[in-house]
Protein backbone atom coordinates (compact mmCIF):
# COMPACT_ATOMS: atom_id res chain seq x y z
CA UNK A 1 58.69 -18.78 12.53
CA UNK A 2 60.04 -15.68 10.18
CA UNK A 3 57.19 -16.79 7.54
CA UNK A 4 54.83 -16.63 9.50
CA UNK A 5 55.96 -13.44 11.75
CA UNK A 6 56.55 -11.58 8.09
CA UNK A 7 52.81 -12.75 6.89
CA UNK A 8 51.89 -11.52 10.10
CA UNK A 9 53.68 -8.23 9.69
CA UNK A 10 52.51 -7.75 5.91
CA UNK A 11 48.98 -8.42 6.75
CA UNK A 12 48.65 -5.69 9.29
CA UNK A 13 50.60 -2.98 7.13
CA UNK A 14 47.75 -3.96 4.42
CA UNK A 15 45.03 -3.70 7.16
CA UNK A 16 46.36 -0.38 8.70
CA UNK A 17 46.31 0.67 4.50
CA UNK A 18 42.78 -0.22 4.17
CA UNK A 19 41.71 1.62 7.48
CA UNK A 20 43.36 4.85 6.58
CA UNK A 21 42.57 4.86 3.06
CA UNK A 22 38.77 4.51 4.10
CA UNK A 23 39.12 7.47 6.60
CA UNK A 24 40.54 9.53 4.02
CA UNK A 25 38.60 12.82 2.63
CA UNK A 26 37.38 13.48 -0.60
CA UNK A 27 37.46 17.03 -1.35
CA UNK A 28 33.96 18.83 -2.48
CA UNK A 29 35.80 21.71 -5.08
CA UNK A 30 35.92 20.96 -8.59
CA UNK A 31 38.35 22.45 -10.87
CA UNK A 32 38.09 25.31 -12.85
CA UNK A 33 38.98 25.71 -15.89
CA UNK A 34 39.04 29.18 -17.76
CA UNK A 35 37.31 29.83 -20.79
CA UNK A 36 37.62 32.99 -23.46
CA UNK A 37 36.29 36.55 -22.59
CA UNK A 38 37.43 36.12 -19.10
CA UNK A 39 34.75 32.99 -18.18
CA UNK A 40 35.36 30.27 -16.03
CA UNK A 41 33.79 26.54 -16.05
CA UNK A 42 33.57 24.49 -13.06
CA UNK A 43 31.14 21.22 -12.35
CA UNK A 44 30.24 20.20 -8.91
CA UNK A 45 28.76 16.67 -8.54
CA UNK A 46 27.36 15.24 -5.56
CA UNK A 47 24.74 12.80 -4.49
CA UNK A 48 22.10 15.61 -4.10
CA UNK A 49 21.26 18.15 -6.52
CA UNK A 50 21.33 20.88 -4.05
CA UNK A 51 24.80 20.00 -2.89
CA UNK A 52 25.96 19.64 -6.63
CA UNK A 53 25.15 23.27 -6.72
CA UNK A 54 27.17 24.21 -3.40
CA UNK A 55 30.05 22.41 -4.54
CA UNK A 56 29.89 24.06 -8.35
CA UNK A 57 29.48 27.40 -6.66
CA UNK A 58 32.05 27.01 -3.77
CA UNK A 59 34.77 26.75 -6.12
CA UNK A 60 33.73 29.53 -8.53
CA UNK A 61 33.48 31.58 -4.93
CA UNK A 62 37.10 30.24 -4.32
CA UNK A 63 38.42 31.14 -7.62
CA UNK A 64 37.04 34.93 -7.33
CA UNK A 65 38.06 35.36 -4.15
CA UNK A 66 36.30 38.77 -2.89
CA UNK A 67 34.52 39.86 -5.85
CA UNK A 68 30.86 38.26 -7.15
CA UNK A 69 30.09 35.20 -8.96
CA UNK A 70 27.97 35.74 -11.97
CA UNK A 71 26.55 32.67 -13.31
CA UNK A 72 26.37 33.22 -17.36
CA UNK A 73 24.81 29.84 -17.81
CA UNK A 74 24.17 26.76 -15.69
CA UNK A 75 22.68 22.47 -16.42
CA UNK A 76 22.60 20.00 -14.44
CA UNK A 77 22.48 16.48 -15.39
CA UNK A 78 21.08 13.14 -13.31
CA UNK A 79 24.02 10.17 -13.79
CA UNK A 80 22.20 7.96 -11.03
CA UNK A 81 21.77 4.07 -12.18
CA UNK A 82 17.42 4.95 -10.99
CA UNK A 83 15.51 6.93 -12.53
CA UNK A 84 15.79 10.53 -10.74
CA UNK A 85 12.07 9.77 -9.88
CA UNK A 86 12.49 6.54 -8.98
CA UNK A 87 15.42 6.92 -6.96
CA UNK A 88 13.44 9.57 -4.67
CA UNK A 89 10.81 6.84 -4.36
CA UNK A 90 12.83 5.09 -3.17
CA UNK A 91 14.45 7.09 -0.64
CA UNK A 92 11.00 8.23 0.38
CA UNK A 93 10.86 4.49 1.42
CA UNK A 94 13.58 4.24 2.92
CA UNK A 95 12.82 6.70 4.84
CA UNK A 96 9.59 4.74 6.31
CA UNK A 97 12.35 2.17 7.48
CA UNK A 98 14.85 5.11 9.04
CA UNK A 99 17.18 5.20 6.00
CA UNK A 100 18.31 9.15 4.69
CA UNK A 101 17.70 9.37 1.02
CA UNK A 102 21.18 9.57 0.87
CA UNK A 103 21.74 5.88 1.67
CA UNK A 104 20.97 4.78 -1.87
CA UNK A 105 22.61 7.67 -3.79
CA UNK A 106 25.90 7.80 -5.07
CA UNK A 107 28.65 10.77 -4.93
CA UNK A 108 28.28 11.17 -8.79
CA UNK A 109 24.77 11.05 -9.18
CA UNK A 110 24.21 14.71 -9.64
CA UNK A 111 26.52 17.26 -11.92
CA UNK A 112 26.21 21.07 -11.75
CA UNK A 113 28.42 22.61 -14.56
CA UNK A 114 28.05 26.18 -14.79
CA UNK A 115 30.22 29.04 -16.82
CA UNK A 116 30.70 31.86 -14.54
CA UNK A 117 32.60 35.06 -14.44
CA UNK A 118 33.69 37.52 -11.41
CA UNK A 119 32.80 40.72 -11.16
């Protein structure tokens, strides 16, 4: 009976591990490194290009604090397994059949690195 009440007892710490695990947050800033001459690099990736940029840009806004971003330079770069074309085909389609284009995206699928300083 102790087998099987400590199989029992193992199983549902590994379910309860799962559960919370899968509820846990990822968070959207990136670090930030900083460069020479007072410049700072940060990359944001998301599964959207727009929020890419937000996340790039919320932690250079984070790491100046009350004074102004200035972007010196900026790329962005398409990791998704699709074609960027063919992945918003895709979603387009999905669409038709109520999926967000979202649904087949990953987190990593966009990068926004950009060197910035505050000013």
């Amino acid at each position: 009976m102790t087998t099987f009440s400590n199989t029992v007892t193992v199983s549902a710490t590994l379910a309860a591990a799962l559960i919370l695990s899968a509820c846990q947050s990822t968070s959207t800033t990136s670090p930030v490194i900083q460069r020479a001459n007072s410049t700072y690099e940060t990359t944001g990736v998301s599964s959207t290009k727009i929020k890419a940029q937000q996340n790039a840009l919320d932690s250079a806004k984070k790491t100046c604090g009350s004074r102004q971003v200035i972007v010196v330079n900026d790329t962005t770069k398409y990791n998704g397994i699709l074609g960027e074309r063919t992945g918003r085909v895709i979603g387009q389609i999905g669409g038709i059949f109520g999926k967000t284009p979202t649904d087949t995206a990953r987190n990593d699928d966009y990068e926004y690195m950009i060197n910035f300083r505050c000013q």
